[in-house]
PDB file of N, CA and C in Angstrom:
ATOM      1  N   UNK A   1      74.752 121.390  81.833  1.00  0.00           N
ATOM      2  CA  UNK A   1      75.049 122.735  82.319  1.00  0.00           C
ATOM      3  C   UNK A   1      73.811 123.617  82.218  1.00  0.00           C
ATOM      4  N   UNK A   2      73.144 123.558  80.831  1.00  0.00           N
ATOM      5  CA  UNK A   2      71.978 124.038  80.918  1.00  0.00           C
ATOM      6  C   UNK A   2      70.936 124.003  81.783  1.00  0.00           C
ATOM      7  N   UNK A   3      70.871 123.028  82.132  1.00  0.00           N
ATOM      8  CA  UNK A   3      69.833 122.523  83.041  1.00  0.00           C
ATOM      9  C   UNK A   3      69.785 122.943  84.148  1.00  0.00           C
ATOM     10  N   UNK A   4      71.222 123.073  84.757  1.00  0.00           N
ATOM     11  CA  UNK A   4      70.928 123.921  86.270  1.00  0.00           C
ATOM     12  C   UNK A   4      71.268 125.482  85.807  1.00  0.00           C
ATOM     13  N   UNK A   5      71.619 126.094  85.359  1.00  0.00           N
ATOM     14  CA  UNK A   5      72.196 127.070  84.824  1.00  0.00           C
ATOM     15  C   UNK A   5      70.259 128.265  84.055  1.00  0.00           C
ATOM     16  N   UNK A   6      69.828 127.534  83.428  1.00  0.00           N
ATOM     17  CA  UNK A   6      68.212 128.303  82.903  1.00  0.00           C
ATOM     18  C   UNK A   6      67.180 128.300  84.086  1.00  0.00           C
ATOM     19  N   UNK A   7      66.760 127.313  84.734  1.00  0.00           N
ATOM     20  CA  UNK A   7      66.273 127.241  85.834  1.00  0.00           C
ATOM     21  C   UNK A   7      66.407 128.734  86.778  1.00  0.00           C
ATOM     22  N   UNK A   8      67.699 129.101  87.058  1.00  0.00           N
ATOM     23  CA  UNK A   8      68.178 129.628  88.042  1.00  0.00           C
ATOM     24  C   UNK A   8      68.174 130.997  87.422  1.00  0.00           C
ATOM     25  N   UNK A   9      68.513 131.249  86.134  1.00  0.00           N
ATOM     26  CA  UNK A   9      67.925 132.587  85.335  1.00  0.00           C
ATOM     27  C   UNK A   9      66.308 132.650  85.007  1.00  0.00           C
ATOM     28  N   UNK A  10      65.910 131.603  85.209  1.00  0.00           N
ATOM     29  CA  UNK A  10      64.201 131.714  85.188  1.00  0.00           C
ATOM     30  C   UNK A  10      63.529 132.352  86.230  1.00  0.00           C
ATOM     31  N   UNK A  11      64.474 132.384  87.280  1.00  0.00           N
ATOM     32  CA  UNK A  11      64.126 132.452  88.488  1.00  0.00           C
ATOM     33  C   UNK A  11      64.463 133.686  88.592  1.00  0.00           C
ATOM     34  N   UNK A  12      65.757 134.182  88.636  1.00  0.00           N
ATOM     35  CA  UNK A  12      66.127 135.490  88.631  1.00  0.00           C
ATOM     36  C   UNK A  12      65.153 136.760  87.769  1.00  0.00           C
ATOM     37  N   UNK A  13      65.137 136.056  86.953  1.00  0.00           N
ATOM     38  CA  UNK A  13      64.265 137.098  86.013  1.00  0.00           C
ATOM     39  C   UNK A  13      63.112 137.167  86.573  1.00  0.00           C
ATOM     40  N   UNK A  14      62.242 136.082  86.792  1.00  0.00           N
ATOM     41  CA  UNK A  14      61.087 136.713  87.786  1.00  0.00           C
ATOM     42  C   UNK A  14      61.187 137.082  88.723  1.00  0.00           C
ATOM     43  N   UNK A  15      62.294 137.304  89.781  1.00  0.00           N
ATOM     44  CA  UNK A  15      62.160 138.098  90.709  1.00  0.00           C
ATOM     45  C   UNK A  15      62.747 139.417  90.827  1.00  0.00           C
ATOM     46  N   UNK A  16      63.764 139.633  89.472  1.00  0.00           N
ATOM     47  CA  UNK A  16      63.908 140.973  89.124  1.00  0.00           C
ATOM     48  C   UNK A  16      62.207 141.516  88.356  1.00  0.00           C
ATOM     49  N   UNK A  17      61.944 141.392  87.626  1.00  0.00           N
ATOM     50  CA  UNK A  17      60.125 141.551  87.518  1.00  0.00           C
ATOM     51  C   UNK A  17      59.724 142.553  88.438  1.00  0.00           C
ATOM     52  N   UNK A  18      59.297 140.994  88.904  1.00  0.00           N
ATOM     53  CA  UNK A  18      58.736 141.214  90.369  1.00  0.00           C
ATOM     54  C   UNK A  18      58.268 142.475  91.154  1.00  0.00           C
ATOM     55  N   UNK A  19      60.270 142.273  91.510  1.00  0.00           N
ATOM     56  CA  UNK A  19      60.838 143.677  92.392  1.00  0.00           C
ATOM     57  C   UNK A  19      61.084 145.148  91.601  1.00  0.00           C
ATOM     58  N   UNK A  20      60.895 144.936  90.460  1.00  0.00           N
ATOM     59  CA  UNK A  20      60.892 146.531  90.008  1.00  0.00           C
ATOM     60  C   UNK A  20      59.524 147.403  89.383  1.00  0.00           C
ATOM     61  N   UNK A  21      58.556 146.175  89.571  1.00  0.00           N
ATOM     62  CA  UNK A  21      56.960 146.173  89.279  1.00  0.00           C
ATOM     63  C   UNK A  21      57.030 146.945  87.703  1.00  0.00           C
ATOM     64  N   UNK A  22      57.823 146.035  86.734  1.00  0.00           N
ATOM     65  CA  UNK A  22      57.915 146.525  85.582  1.00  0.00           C
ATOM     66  C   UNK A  22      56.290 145.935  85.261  1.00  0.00           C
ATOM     67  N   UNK A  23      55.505 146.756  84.267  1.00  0.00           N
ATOM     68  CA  UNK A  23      53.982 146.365  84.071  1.00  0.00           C
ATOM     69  C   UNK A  23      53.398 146.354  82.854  1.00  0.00           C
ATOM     70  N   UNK A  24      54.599 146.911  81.810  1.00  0.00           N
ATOM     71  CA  UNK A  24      54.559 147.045  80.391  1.00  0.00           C
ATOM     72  C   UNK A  24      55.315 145.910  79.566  1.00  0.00           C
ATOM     73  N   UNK A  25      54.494 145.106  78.849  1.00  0.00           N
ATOM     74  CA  UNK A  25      55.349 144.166  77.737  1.00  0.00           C
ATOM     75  C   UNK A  25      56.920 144.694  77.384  1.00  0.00           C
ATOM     76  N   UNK A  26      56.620 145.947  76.892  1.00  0.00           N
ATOM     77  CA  UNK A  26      58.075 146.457  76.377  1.00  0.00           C
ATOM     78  C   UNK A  26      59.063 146.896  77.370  1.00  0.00           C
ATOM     79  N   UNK A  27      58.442 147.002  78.625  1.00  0.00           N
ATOM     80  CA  UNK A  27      59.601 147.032  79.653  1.00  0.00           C
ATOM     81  C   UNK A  27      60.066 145.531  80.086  1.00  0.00           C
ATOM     82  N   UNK A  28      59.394 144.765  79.969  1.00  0.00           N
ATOM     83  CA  UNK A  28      59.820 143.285  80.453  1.00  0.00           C
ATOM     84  C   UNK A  28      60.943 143.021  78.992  1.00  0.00           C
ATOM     85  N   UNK A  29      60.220 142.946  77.860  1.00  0.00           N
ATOM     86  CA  UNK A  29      61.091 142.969  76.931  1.00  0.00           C
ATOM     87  C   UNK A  29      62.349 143.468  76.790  1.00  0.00           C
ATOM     88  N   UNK A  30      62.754 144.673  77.593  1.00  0.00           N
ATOM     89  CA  UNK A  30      63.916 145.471  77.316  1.00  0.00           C
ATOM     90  C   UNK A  30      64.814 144.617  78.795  1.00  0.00           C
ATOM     91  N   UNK A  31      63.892 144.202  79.881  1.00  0.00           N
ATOM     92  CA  UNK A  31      64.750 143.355  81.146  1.00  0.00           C
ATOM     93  C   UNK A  31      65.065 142.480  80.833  1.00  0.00           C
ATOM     94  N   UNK A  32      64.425 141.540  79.755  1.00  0.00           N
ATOM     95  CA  UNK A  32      65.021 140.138  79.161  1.00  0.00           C
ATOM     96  C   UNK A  32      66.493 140.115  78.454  1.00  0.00           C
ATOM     97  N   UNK A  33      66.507 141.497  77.664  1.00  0.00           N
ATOM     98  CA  UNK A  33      67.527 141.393  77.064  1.00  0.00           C
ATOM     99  C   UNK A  33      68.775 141.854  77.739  1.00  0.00           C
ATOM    100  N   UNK A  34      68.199 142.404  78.850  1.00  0.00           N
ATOM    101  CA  UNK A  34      69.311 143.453  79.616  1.00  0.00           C
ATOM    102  C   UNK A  34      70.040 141.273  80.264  1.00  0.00           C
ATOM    103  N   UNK A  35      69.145 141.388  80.694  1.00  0.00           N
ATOM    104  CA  UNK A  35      69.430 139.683  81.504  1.00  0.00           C
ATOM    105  C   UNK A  35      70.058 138.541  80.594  1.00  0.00           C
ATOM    106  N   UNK A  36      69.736 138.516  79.566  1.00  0.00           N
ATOM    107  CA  UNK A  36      70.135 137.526  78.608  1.00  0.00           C
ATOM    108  C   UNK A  36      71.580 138.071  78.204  1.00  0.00           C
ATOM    109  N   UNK A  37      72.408 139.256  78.156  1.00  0.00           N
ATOM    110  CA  UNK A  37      73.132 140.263  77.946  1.00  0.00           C
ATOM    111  C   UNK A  37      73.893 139.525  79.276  1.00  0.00           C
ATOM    112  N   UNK A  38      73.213 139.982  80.120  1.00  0.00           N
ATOM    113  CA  UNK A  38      74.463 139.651  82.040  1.00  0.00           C
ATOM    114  C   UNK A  38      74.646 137.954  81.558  1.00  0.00           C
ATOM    115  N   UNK A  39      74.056 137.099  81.450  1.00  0.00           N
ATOM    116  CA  UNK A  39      73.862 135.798  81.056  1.00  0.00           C
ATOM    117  C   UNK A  39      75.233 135.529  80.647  1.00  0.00           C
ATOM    118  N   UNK A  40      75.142 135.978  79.308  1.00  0.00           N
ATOM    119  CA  UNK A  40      76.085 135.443  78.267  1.00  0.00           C
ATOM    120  C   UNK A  40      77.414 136.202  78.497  1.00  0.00           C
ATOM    121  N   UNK A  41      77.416 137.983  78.985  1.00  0.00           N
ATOM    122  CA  UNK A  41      78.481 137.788  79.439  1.00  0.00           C
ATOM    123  C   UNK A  41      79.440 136.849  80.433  1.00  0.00           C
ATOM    124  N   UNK A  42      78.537 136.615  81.624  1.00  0.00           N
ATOM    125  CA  UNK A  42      79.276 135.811  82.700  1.00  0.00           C
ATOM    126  C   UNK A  42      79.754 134.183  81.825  1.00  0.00           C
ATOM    127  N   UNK A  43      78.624 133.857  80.958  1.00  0.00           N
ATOM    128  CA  UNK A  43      79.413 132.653  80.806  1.00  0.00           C
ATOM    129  C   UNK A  43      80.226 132.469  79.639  1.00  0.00           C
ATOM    130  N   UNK A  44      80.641 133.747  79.016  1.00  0.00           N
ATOM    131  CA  UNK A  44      82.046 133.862  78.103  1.00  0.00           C
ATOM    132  C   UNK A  44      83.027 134.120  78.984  1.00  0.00           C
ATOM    133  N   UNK A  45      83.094 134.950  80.367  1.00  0.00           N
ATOM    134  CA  UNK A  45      84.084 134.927  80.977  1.00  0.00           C
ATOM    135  C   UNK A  45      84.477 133.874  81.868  1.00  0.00           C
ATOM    136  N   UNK A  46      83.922 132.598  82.320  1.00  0.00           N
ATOM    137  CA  UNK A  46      84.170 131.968  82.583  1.00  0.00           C
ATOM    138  C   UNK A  46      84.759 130.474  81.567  1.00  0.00           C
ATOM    139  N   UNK A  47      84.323 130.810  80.316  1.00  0.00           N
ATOM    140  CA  UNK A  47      84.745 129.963  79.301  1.00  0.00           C
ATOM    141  C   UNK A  47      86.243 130.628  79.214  1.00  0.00           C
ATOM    142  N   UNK A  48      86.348 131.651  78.948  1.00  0.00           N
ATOM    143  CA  UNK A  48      87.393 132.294  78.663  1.00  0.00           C
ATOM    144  C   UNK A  48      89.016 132.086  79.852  1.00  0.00           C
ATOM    145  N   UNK A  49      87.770 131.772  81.423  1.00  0.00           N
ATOM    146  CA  UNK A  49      89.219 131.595  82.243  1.00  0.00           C
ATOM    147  C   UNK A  49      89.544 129.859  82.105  1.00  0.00           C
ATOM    148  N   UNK A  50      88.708 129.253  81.663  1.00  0.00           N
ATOM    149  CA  UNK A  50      89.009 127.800  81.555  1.00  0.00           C
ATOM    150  C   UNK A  50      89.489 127.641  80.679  1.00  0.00           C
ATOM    151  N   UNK A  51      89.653 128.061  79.117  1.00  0.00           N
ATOM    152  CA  UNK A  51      90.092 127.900  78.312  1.00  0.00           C
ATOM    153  C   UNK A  51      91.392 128.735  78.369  1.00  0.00           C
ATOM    154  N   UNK A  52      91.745 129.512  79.373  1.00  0.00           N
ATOM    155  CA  UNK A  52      93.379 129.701  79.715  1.00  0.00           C
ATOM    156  C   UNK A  52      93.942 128.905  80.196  1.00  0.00           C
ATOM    157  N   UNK A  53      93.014 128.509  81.593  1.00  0.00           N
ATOM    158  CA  UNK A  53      93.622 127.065  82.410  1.00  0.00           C
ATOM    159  C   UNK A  53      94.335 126.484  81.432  1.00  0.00           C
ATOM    160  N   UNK A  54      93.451 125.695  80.627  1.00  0.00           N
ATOM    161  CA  UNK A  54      93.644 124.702  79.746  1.00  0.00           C
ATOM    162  C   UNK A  54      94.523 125.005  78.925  1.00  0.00           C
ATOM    163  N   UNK A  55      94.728 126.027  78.676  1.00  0.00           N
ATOM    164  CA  UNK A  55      95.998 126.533  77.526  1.00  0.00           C
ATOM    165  C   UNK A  55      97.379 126.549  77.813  1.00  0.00           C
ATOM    166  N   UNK A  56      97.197 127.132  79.576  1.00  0.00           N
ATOM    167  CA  UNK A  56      98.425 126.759  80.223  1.00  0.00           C
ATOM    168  C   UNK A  56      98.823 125.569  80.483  1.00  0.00           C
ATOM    169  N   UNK A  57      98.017 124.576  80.674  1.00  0.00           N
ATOM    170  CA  UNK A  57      98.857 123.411  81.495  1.00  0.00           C
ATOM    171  C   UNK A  57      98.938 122.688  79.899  1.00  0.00           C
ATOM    172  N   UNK A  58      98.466 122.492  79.101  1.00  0.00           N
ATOM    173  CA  UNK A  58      99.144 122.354  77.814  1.00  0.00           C
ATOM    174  C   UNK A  58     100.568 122.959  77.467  1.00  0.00           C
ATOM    175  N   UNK A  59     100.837 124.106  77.827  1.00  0.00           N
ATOM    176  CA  UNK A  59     102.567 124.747  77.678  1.00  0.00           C
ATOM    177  C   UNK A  59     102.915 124.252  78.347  1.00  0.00           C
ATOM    178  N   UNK A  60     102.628 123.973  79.709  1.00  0.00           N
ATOM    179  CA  UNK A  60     103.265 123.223  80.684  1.00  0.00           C
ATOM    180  C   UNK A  60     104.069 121.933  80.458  1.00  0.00           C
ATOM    181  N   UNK A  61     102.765 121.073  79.945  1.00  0.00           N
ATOM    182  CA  UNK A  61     103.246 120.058  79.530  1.00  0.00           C
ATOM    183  C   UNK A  61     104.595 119.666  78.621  1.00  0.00           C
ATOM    184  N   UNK A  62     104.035 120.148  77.385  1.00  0.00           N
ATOM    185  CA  UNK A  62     104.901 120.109  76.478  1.00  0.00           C
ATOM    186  C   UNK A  62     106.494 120.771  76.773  1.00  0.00           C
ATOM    187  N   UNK A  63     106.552 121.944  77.821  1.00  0.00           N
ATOM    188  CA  UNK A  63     107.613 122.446  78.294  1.00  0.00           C
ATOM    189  C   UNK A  63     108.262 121.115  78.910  1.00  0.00           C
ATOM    190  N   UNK A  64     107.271 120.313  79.521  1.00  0.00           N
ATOM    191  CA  UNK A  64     108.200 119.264  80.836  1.00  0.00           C
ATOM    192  C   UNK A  64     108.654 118.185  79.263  1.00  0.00           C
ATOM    193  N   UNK A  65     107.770 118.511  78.626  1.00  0.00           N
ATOM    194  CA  UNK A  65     108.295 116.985  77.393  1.00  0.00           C
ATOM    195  C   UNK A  65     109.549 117.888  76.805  1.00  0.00           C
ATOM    196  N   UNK A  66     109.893 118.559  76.382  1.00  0.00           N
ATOM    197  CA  UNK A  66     110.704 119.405  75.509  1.00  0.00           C
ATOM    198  C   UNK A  66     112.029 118.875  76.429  1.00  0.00           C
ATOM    199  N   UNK A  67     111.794 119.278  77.562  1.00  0.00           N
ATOM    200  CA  UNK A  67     113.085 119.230  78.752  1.00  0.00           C
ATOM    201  C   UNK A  67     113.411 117.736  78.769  1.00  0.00           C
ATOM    202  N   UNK A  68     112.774 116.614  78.474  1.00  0.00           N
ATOM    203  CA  UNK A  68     113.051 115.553  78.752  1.00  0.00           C
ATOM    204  C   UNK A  68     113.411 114.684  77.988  1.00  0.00           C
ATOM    205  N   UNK A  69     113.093 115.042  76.600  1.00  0.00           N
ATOM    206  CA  UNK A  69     113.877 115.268  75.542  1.00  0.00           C
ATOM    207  C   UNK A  69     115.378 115.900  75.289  1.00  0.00           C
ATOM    208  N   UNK A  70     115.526 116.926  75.412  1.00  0.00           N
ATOM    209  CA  UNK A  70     116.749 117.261  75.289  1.00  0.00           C
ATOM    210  C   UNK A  70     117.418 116.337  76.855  1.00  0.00           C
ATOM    211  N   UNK A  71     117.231 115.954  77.647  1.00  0.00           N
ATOM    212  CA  UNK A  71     118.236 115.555  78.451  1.00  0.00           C
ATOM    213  C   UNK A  71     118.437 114.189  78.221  1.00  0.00           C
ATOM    214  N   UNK A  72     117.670 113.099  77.254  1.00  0.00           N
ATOM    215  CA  UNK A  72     117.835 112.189  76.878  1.00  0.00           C
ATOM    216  C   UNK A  72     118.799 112.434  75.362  1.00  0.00           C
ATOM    217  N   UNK A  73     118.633 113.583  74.753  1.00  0.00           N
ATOM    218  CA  UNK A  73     119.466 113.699  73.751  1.00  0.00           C
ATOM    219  C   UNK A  73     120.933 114.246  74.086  1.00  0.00           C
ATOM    220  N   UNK A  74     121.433 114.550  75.376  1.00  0.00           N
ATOM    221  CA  UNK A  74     122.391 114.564  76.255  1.00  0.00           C
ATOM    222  C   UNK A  74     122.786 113.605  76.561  1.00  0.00           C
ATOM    223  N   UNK A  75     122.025 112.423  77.348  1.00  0.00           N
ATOM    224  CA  UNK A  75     122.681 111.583  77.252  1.00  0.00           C
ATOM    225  C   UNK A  75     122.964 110.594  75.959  1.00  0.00           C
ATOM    226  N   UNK A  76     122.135 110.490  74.898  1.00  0.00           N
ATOM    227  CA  UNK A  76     122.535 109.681  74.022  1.00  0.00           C
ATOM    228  C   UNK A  76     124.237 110.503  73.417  1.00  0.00           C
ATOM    229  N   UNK A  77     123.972 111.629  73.520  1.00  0.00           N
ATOM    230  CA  UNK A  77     125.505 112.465  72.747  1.00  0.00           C
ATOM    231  C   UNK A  77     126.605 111.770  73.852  1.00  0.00           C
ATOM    232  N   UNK A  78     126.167 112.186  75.472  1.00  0.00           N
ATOM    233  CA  UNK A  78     127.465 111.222  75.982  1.00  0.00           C
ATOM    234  C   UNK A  78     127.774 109.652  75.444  1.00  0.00           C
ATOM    235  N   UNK A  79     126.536 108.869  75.465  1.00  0.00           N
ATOM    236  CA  UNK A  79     126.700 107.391  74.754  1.00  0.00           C
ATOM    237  C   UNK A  79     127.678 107.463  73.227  1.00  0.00           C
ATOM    238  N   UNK A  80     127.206 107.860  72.801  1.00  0.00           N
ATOM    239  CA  UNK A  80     127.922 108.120  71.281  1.00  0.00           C
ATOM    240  C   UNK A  80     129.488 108.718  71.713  1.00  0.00           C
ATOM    241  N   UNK A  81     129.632 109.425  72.313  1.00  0.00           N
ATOM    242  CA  UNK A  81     131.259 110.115  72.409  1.00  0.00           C
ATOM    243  C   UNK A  81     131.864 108.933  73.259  1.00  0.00           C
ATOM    244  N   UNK A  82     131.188 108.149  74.350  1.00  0.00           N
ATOM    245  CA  UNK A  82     131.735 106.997  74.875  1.00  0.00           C
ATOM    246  C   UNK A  82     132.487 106.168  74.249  1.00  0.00           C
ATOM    247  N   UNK A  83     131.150 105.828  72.822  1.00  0.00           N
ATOM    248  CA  UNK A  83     131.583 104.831  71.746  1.00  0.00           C
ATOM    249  C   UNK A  83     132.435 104.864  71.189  1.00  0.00           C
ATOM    250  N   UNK A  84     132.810 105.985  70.936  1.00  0.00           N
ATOM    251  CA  UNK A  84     133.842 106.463  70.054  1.00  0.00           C
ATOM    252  C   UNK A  84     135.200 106.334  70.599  1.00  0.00           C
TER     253      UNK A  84
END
């Protein structure tokens, strides 16, 4: 992920540079962090929607197991009252 993911902020950052003809160390310094800042937000919010995905189809699941369960414990109660 890294790999295509730094590249492409390497890139960005020099052409934000670039285009705002920042010319002072401490202004590049203050764009790095502004950038490293956009960075890490975007990729907590995208961790954040995958790790819902993933949270849901886990309830999901277990919802379809729960259900399939109790309808096998339905029928074993009819088996048993049969027996009887």
């Amino acid at each position: 992920m890294s790999a295509r993911v730094l590249p492409v902020l390497a890139l960005l950052s020099a052409a934000i540079l670039y285009l705002t003809d920042i010319e002072n160390y401490l202004e590049i310094f203050f764009t790095f962090i502004a950038i490293s800042f956009l960075a890490v937000s975007i990729t907590w919010w995208w961790w954040v929607m995958f790790a819902v995905k993933n949270i849901q189809e886990n309830i999901t699941k277990s919802v379809d197991q729960f259900e399939n369960i109790r309808e096998d414990i339905r029928k074993l109660r009819k088996d048993i009252y049969k027996a009887k």
